[in-house]
Protein backbone atom coordinates (compact mmCIF):
# COMPACT_ATOMS: atom_id res chain seq x y z
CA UNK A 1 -43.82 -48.78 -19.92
CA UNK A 2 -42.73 -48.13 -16.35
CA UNK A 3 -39.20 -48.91 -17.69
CA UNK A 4 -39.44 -46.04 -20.07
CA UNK A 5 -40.78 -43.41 -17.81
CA UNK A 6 -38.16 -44.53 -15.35
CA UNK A 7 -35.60 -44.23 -17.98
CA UNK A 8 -37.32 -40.41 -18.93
CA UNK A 9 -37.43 -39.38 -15.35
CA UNK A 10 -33.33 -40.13 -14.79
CA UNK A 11 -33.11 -38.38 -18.28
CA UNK A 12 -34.92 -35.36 -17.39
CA UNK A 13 -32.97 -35.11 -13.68
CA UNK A 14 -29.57 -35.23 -15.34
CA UNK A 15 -30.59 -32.81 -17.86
CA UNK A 16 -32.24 -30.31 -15.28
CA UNK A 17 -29.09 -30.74 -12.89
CA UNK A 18 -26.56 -29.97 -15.29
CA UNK A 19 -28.56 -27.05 -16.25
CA UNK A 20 -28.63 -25.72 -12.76
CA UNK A 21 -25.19 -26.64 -12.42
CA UNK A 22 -24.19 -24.42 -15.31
CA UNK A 23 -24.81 -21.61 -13.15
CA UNK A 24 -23.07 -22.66 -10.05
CA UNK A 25 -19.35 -21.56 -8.88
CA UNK A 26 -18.01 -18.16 -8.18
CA UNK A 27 -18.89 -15.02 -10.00
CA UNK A 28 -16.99 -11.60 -9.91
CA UNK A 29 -17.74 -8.13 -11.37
CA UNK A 30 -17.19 -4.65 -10.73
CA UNK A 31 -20.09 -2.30 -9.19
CA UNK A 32 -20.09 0.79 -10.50
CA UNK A 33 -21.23 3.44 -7.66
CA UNK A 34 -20.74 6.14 -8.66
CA UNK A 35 -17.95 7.38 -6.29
CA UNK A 36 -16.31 4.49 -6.07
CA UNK A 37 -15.79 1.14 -7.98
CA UNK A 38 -16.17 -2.10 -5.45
CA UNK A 39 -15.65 -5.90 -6.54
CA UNK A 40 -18.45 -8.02 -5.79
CA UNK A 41 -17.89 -11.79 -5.58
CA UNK A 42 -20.85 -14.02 -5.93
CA UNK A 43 -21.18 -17.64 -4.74
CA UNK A 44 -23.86 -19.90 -6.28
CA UNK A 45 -23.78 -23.72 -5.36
CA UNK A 46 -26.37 -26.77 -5.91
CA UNK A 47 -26.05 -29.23 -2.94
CA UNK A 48 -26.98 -32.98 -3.76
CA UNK A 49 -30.98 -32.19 -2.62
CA UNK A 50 -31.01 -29.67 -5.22
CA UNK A 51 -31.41 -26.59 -2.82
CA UNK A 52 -29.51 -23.64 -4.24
CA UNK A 53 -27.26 -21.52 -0.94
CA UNK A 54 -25.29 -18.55 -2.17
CA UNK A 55 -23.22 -16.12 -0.52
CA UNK A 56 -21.53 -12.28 -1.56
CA UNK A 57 -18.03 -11.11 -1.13
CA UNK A 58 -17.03 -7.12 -0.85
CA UNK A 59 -13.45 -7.75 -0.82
CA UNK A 60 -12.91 -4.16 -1.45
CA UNK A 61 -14.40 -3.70 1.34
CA UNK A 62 -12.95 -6.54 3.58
CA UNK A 63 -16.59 -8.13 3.78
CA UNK A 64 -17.15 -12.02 2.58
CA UNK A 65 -19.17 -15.10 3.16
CA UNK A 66 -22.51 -12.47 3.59
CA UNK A 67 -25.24 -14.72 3.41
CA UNK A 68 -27.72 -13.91 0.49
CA UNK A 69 -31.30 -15.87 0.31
CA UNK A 70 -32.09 -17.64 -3.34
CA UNK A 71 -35.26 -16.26 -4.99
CA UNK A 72 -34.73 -17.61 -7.77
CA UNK A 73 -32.70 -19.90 -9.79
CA UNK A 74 -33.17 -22.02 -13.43
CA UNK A 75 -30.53 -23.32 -15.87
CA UNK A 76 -30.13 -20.04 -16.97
CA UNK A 77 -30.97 -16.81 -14.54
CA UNK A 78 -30.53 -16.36 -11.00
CA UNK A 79 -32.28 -13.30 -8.32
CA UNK A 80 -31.12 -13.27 -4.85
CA UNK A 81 -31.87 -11.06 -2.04
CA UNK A 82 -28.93 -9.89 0.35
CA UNK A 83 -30.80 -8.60 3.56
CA UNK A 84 -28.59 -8.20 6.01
CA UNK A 85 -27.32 -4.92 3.43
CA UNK A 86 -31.19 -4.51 1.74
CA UNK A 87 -29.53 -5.23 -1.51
CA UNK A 88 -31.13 -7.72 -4.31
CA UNK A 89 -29.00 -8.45 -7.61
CA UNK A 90 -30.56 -10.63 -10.96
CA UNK A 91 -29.30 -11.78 -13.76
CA UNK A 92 -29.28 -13.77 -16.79
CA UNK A 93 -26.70 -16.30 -18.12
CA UNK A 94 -25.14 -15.84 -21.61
CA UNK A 95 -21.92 -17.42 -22.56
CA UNK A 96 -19.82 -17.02 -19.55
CA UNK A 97 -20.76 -14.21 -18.05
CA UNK A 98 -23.97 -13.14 -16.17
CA UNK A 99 -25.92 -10.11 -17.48
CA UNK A 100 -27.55 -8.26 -14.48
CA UNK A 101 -28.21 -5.40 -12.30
CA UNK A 102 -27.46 -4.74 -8.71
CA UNK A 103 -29.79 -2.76 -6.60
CA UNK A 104 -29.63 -1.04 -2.68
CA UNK A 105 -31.68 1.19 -0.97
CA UNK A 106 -33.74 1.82 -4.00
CA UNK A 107 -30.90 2.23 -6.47
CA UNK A 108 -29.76 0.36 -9.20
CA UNK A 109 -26.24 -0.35 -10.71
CA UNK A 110 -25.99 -2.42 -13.77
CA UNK A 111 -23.82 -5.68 -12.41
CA UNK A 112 -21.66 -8.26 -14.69
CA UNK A 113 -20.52 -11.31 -13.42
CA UNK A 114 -17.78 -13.03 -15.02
CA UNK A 115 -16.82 -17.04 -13.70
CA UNK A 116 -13.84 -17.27 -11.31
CA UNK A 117 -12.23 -15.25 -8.88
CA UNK A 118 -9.75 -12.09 -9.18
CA UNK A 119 -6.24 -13.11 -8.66
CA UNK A 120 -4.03 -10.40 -7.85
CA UNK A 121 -0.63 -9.74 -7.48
CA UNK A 122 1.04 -9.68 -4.51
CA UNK A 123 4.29 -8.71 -5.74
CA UNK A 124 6.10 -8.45 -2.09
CA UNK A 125 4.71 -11.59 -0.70
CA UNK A 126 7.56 -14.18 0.22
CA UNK A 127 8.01 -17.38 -1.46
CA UNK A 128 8.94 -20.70 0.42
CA UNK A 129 11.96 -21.79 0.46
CA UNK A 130 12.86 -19.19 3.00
CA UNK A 131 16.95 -18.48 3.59
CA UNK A 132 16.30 -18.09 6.81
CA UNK A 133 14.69 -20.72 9.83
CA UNK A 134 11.17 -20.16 11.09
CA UNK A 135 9.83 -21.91 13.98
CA UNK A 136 6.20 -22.16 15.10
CA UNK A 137 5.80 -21.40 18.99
CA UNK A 138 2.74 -21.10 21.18
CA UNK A 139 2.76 -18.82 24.58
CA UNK A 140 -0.01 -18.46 27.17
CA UNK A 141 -1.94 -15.30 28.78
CA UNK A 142 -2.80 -16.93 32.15
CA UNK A 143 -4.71 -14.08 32.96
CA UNK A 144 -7.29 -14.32 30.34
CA UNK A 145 -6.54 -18.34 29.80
CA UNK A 146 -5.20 -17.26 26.21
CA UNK A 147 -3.11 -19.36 24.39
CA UNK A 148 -1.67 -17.71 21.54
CA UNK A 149 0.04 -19.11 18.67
CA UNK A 150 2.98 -17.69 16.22
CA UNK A 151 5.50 -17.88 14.12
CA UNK A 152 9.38 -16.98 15.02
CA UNK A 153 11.89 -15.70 12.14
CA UNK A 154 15.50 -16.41 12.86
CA UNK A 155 17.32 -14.36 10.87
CA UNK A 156 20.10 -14.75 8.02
CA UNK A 157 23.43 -14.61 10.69
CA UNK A 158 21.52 -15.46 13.58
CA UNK A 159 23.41 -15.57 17.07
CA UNK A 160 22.26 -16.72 19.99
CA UNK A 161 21.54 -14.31 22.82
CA UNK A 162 22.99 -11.17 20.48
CA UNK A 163 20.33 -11.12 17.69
CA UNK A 164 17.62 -8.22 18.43
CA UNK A 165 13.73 -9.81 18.33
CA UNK A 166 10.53 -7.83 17.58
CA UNK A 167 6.96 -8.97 19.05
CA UNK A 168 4.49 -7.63 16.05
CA UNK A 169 1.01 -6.37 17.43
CA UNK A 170 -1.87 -6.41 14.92
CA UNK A 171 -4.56 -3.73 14.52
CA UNK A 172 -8.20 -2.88 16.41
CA UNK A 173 -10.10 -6.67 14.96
CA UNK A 174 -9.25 -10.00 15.15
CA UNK A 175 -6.60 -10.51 12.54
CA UNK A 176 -3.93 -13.66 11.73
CA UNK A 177 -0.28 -13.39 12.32
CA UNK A 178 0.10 -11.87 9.40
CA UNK A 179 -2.34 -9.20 9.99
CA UNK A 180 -4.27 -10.35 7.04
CA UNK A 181 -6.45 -8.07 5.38
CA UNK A 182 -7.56 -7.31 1.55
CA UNK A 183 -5.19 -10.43 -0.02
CA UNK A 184 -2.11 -8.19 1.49
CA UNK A 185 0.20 -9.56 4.29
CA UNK A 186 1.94 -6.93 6.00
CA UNK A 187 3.44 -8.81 8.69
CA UNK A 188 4.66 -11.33 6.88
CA UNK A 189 6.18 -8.94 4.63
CA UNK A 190 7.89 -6.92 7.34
CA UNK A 191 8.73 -10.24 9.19
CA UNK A 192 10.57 -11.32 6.04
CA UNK A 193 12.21 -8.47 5.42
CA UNK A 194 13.78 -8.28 8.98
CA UNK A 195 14.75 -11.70 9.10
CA UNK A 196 17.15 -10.96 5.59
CA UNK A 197 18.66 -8.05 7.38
CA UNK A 198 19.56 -9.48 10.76
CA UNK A 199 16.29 -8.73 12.98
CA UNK A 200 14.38 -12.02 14.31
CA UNK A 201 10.59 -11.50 14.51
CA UNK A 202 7.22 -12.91 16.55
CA UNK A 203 3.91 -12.59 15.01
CA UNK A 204 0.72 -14.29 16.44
CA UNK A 205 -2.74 -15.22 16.07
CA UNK A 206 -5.19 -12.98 18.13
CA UNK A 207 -6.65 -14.51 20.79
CA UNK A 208 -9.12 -16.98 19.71
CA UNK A 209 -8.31 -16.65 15.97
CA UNK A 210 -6.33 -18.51 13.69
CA UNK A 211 -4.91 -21.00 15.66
CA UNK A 212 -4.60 -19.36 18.92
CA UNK A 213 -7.34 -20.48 21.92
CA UNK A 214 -9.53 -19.07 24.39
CA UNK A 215 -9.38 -15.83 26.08
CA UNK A 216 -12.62 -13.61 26.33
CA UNK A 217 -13.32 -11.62 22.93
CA UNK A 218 -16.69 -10.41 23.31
CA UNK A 219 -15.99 -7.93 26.18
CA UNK A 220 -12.19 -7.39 25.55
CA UNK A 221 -10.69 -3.92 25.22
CA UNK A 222 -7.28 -2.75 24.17
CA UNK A 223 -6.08 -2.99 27.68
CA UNK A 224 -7.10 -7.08 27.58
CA UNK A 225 -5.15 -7.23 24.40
CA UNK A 226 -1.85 -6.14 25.84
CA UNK A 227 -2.07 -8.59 28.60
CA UNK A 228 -1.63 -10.98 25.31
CA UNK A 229 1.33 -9.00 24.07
CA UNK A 230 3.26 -8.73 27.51
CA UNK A 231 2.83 -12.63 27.35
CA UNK A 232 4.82 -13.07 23.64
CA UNK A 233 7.62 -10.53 25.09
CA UNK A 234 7.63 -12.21 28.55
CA UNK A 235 8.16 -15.94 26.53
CA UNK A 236 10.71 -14.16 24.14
CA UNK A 237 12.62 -12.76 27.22
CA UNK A 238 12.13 -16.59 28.98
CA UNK A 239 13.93 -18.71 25.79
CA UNK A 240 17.42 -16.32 26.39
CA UNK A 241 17.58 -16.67 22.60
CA UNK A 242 17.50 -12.83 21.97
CA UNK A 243 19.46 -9.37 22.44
CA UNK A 244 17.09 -6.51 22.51
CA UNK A 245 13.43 -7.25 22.94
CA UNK A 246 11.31 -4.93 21.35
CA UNK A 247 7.53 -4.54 20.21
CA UNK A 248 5.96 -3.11 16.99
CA UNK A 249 2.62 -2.15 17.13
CA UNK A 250 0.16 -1.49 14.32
CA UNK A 251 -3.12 1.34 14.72
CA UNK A 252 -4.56 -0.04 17.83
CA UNK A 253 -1.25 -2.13 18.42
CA UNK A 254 1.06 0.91 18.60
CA UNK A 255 -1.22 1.74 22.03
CA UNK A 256 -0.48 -1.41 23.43
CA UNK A 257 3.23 -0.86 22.39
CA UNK A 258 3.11 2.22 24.29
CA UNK A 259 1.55 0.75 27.11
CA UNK A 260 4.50 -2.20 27.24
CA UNK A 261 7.12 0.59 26.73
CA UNK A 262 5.36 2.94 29.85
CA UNK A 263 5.96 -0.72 31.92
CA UNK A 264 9.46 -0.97 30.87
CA UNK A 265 9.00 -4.12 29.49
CA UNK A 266 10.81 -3.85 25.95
CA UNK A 267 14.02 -2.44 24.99
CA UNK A 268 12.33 -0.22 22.25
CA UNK A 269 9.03 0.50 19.88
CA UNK A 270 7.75 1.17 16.81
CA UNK A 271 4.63 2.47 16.56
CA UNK A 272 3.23 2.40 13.06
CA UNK A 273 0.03 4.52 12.58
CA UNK A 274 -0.50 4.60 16.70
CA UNK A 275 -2.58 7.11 18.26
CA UNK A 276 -1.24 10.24 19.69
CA UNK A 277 -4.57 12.04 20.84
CA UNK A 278 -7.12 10.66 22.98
CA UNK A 279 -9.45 8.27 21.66
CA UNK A 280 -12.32 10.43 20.86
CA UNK A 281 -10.83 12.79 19.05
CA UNK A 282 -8.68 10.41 16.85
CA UNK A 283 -12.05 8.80 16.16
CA UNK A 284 -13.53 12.02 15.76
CA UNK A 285 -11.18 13.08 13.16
CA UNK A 286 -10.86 9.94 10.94
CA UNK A 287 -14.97 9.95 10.74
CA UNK A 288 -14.89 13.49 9.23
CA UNK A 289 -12.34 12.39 7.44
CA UNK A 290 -14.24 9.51 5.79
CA UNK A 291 -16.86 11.64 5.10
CA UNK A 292 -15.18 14.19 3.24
CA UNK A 293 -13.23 11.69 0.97
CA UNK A 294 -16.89 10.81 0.41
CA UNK A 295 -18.08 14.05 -0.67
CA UNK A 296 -19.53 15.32 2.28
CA UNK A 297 -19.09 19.08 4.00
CA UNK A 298 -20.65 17.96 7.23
CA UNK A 299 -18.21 17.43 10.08
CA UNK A 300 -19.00 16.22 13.76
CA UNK A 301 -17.61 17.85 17.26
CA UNK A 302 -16.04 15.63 19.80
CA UNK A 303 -19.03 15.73 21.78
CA UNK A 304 -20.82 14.80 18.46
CA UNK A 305 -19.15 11.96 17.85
CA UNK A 306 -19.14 10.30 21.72
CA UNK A 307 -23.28 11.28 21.81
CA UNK A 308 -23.28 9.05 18.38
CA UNK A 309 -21.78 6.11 20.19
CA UNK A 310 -23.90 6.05 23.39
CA UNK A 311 -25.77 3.12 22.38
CA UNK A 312 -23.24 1.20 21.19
CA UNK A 313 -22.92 -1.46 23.23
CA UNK A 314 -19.01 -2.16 22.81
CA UNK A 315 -16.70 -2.49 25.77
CA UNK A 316 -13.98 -1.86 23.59
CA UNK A 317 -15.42 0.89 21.53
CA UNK A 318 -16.33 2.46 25.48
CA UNK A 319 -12.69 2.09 26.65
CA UNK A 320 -11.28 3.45 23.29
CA UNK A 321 -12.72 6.21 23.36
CA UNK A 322 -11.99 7.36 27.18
CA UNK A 323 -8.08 6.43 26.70
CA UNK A 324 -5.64 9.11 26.18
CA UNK A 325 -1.63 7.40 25.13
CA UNK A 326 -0.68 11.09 26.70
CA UNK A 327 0.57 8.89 29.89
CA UNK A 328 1.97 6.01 28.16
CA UNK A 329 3.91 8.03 25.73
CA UNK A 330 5.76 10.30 28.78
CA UNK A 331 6.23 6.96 30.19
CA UNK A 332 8.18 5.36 27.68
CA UNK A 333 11.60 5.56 28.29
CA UNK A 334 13.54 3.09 25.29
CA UNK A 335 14.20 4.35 21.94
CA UNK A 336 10.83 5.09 19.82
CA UNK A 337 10.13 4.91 16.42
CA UNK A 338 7.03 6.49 15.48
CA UNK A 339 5.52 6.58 12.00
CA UNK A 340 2.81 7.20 9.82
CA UNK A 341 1.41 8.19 6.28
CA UNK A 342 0.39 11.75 5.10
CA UNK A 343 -3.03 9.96 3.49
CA UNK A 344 -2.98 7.70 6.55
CA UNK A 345 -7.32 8.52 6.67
CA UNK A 346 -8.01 6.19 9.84
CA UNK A 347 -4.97 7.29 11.89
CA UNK A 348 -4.86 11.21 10.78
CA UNK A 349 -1.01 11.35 11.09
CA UNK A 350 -1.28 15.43 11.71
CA UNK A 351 -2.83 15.01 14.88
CA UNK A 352 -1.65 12.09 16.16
CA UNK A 353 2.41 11.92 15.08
CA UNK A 354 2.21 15.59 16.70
CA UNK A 355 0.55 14.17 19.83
CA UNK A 356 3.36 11.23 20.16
CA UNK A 357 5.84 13.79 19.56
CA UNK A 358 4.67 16.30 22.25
CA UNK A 359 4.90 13.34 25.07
CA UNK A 360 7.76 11.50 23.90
CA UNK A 361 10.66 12.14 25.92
CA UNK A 362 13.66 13.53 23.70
CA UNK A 363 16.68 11.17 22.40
CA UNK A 364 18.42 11.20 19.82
CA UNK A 365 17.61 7.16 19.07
CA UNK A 366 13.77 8.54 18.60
CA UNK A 367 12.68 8.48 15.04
CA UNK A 368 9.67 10.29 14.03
CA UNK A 369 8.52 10.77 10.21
CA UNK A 370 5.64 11.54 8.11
CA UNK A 371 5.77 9.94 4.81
CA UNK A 372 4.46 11.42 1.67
CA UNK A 373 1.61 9.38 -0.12
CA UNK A 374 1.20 6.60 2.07
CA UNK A 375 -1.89 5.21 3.58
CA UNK A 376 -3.16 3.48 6.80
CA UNK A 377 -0.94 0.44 5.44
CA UNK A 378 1.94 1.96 4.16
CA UNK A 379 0.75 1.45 0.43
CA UNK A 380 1.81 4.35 -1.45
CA UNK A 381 -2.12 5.69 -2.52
CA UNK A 382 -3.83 8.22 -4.51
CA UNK A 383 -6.77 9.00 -1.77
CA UNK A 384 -5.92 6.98 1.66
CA UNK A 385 -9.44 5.51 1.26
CA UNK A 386 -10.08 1.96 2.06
CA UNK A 387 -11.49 1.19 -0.91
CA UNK A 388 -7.82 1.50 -2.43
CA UNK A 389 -6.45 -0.99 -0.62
CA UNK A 390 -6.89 -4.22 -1.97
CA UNK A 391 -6.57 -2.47 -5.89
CA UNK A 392 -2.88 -1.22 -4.43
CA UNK A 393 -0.41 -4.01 -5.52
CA UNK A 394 2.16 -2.89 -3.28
CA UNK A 395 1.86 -4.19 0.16
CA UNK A 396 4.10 -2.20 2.45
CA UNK A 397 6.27 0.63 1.28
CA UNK A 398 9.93 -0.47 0.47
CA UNK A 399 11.49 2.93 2.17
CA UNK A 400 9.52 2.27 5.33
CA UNK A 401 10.81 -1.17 5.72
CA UNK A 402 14.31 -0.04 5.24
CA UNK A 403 14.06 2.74 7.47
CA UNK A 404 12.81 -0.07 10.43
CA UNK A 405 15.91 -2.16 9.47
CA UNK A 406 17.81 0.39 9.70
CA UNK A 407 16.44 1.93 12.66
CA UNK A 408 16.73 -1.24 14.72
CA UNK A 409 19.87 -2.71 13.59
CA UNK A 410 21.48 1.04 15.19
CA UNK A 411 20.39 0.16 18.48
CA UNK A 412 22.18 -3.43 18.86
């Protein structure tokens, strides 16, 4: 008899864990919100105790591994409860696809899950074997006790001491070498596209991301974050492998690429999507922009905006906001290229290419455009809004990166 039961418990284990198993793995579905349409990705997993964890991705969005707490969860149904966003979604299993609703602040959206992930196409990307060398360096900030780690592309018809090199500063965030964000790649893109055309490139880890170490994140500000760039174009300068030394710098980077270029440190910069205005009012103006591609007529002062970030307590944020490139611009001497995108929503290129253009000191190697349809990444867009991004196949616009080649390649 005890046999039997035995036998009947194992039965009746097996049966319930491949029931609850049926339900585990990763689930993805479009939200419906009305003004926009956002993927959500939904993890489910059984560990061997039995205990159900799950998790919810907003790659749209940028946003992944949110932690979401398990209300419920049988062989075929599933409720979980997402509070960090005071969101809840349930649903019921049929086939291979979950039935279920999605609901926030006291709305609901009707949610279907289907199993797996979304690939998309990355059309642009690079694919190993490269025709061209890459080697993987590290340099240090001994400073901030940073030790950053990159990538170098030598280039098709490389030549020692002749062939022009290009430090590549990531945005505001801690981002990878190839400033990684919604399944695009930009730097590797632009890196790859140099290195075919002549134009050797360094991209790095932030500090403390990836695999770059140490150096203080918490309090840094944009200033902290060129003491890491200076490094990479003080250890390019130091392996006499290069010609020209120059810096590109994206968003937040282009202000650190003026700030090397006011310290004559490079030979020239491009500035992709840098500011031109003072912090607050570039703020300023891509928050009333992002609330007008939302529908809204409301639109903040200045003094608005810095009274809504009083309590914020951000050092970088606080020294963002006070620092105006106005100085660093007039400063820089070397040949500038300075660029951004008409639908550019974060970096309003109106205001700010005008602003670099104003302080810039005239030459004819200065190169200064405004191109039609393309966002804060250089995709060509419909809106500029962020939730476009990931949707955008394109990763970096194919006239832009001919324009750099082209741009550089003139000053050798």
């Amino acid at each position: 008899m005890k046999k039997l039961l035995s036998v009947i418990a194992i039965m009746l284990f097996v049966t319930t864990s491949y029931a609850q198993n049926r339900i585990d793995g990763v689930w993805t579905g479009k939200l419906n919100a009305g003004a926009q349409t956002l993927t959500i990705v939904i993890h489910v997993n059984h560990d061997s105790n039995g205990n159900t964890t799950s998790s919810l991705d907003s790659p749209d969005q940028g946003a992944s591994d949110i932690p979401a707490k398990v209300d419920y969860c049988s062989a075929d149904s599933i409720a979980i409860s997402i509070t960090n966003l005071g969101a809840s979604f349930k649903g019921r299993l049929k086939g291979d696809e979950i039935i279920g609703g999605f609901s926030q602040m006291g709305y609901n959206f009707p949610l279907n899950l289907k199993r797996g992930e979304e690939k998309l196409n990355r059309p642009q990307n690079p694919a190993k074997p490269y025709p061209y060398k890459t080697e993987d360096v590290t340099f240090t900030n001994a400073t901030d006790k940073a030790i950053l780690a990159g990538t170098i592309c030598y280039p098709i018809n490389y030549q020692k001491g002749k062939t022009p090199v290009m430090l590549m500063v990531t945005g505001s965030g801690l981002e990878n070498r190839d400033e990684e964000v919604f399944d695009h790649k930009p730097f590797l893109v632009i890196a790859d596209y140099l290195a075919r055309n002549g134009i050797a490139t360094l991209r790095y880890d932030d500090r403390s991301f990836g695999e770059s170490k140490g150096g203080d994140v918490k309090n840094a500000t944009t200033k902290d974050f060129a003491r890491d760039a200076e490094a990479g174009i003080a250890y390019l300068k130091s392996t006499k492998k290069f010609g020209k030394v120059g810096v590109l710098g994206h968003s937040e980077g282009g202000s650190i690429a003026f700030m090397l270029g006011a310290k004559d440190k490079v030979d020239f910069v491009i500035s992709m999507a840098g500011i031109g205005a003072k912090g607050d009012t570039a703020l300023t103006a891509q928050t009333n922009k992002a609330m007008e591609l939302a529908g809204q007529t409301k639109r903040l002062t200045t003094l608005q905006f810095r009274i809504s970030t009083t309590f914020q307590k951000s050092p970088w944020l606080n020294y963002f906001i006070d620092y105006d490139p106005a100085a660093d611009i007039a400063a820089t001497r070397c040949p500038v290229m300075a660029i951004d995108g008409d639908k550019d929503f974060q970096v309003i290129s109106s205001l700010n290419l005008a602003g670099i253009k104003k302080n810039l000191h005239e030459s004819r190697y200065n190169f200064i455009r405004e191109y039609p349809s393309l966002n804060h990444l250089f995709q060509h867009c419909t809106t500029g809004a962020i939730s476009e991004y990931r949707a955008i196949e394109e990763t970096i616009s194919p006239e832009v990166l001919s324009d750099m080649a082209k741009w550089i390649n003139s000053l050798k």
